[in-house]
Protein backbone atom coordinates (compact mmCIF):
# COMPACT_ATOMS: atom_id res chain seq x y z
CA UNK A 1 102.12 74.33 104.21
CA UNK A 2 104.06 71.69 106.28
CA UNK A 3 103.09 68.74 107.26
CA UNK A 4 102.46 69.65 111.24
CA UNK A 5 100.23 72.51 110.35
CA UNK A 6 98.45 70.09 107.97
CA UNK A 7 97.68 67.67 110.92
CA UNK A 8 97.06 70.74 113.29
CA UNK A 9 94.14 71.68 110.62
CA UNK A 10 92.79 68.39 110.01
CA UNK A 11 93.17 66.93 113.77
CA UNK A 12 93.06 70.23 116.20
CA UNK A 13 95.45 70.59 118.84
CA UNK A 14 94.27 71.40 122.61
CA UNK A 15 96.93 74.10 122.94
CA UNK A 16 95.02 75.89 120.29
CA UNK A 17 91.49 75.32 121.20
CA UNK A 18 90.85 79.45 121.87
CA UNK A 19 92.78 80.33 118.78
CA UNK A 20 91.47 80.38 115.39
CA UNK A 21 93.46 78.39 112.58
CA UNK A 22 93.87 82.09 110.90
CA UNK A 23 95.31 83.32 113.76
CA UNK A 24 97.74 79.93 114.48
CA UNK A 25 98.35 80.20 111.25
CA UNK A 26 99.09 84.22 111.19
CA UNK A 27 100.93 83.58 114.77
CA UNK A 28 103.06 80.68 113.26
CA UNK A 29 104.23 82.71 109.94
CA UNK A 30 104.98 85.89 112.46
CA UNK A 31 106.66 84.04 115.16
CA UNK A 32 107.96 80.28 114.20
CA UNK A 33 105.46 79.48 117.50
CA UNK A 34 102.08 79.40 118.19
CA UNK A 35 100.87 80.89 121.43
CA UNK A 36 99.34 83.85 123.02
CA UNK A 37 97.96 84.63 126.11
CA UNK A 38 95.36 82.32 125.67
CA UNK A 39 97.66 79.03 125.69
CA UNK A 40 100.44 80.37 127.06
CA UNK A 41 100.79 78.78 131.12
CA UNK A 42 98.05 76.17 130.52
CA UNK A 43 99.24 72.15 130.89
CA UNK A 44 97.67 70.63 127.57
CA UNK A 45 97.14 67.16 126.54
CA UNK A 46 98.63 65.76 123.43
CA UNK A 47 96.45 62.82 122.63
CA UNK A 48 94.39 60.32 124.08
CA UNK A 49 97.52 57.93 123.00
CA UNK A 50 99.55 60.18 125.63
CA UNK A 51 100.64 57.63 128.76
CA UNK A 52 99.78 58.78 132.08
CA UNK A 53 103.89 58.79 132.85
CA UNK A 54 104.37 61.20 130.19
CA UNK A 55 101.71 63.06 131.41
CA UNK A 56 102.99 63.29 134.89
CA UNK A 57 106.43 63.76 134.26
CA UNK A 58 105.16 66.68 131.62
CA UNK A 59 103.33 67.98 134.57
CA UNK A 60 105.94 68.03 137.05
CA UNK A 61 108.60 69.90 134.53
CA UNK A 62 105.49 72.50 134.20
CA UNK A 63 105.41 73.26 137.34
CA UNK A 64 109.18 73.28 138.12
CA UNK A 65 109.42 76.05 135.31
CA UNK A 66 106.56 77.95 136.61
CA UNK A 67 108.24 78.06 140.66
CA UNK A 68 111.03 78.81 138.33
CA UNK A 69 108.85 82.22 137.52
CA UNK A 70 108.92 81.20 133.29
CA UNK A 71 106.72 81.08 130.93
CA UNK A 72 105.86 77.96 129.55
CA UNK A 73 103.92 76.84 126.87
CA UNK A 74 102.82 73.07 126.22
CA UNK A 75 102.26 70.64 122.95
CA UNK A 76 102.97 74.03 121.66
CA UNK A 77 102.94 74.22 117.32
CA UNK A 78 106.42 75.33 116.20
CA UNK A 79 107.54 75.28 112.50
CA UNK A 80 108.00 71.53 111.64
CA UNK A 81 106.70 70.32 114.82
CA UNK A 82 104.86 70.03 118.20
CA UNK A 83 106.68 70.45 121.03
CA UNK A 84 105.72 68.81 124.57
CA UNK A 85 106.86 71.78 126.88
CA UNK A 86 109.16 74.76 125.98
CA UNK A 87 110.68 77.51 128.60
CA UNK A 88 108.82 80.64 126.45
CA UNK A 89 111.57 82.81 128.18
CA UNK A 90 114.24 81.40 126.92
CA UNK A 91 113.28 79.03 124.03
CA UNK A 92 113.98 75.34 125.44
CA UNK A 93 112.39 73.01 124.75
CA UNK A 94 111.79 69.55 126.76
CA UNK A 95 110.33 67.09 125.19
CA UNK A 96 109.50 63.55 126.69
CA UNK A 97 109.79 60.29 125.08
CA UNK A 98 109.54 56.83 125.76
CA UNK A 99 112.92 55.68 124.35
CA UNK A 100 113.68 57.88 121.95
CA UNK A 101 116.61 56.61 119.01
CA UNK A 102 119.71 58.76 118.33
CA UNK A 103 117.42 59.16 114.64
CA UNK A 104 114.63 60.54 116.01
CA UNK A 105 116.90 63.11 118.37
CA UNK A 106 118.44 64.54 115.40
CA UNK A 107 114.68 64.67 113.10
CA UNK A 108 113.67 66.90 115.82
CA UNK A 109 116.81 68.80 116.56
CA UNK A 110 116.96 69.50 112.88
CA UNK A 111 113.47 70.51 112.70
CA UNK A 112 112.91 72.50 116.06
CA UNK A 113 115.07 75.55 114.41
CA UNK A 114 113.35 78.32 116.51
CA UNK A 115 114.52 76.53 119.75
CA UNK A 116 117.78 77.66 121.43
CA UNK A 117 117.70 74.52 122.87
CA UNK A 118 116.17 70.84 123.17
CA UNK A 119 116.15 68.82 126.40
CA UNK A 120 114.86 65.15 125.45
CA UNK A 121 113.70 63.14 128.54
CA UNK A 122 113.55 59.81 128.96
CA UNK A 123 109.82 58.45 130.26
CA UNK A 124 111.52 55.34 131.41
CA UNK A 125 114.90 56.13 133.67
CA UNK A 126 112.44 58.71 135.63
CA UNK A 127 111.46 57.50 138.64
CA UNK A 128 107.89 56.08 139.37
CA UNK A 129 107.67 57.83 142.86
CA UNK A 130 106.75 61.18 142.33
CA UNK A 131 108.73 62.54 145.16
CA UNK A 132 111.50 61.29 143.16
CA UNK A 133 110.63 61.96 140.00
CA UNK A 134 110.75 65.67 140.72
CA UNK A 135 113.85 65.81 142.43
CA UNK A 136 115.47 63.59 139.29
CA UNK A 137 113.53 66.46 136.78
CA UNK A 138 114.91 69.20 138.60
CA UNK A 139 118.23 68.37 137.77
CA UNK A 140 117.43 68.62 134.01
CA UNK A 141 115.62 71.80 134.13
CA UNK A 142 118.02 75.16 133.13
């Protein structure tokens, strides 16, 4: 058992509130991803520790992709990791960092293996007006 699902047991994840751990579990082993129709198109929470910017900017790429007419799950368990937001149609994934080192880019490119595709924003050069903030997003969004 990796470490993720480890922390996903001891800690809980909101994404898989309606979903037992036999099931995440079952789902994870089956697909490399854990969601269903029961987290699937729902905004989620990581933590408490989670900044509101993160949280807004998450919010806004959710609902770009969902205008978009794609599925999208968020802080979503994948094999080796947790992933902010991911396109469900077409396996990207977006996740949103504040600063992020070229280090930590390729940890997570190395462990998000069922993604096509990782987009990794940075919380800081978006823009605090939300007006602007979306317009900068939907540039990044595929």
């Amino acid at each position: 058992m990796n470490f993720t699902r480890k922390k996903v047991e001891k800690f809980g994840l909101q994404s898989q509130k309606l979903i037992s751990q036999i099931k995440a579990k079952e789902i994870l082993r089956k697909n490399g991803i854990v969601v269903n129709e029961k987290n699937k198109n729902c905004l989620f929470t990581h933590s408490k520790k989670e900044s509101l910017k993160h949280f807004v900017v998450k919010a806004i790429l959710f609902k770009i992709l969902r205008e978009k007419g794609r599925n999208v799950g968020s802080e979503i368990e994948i094999e080796n990791g947790i992933v902010d937001l991911i396109d469900l149609d077409n396996l990207i994934a977006y996740e949103i960092e504040n600063g992020i080192s070229k280090r930590r880019i390729e940890e997570k490119l190395k462990n998000y293996k069922v993604v096509k595709d990782v987009f990794f924003i940075n919380c800081k050069k978006v823009p605090n007006d939300l007006e602007k903030a979306e317009n900068y997003l939907r540039k990044i969004v595929v």
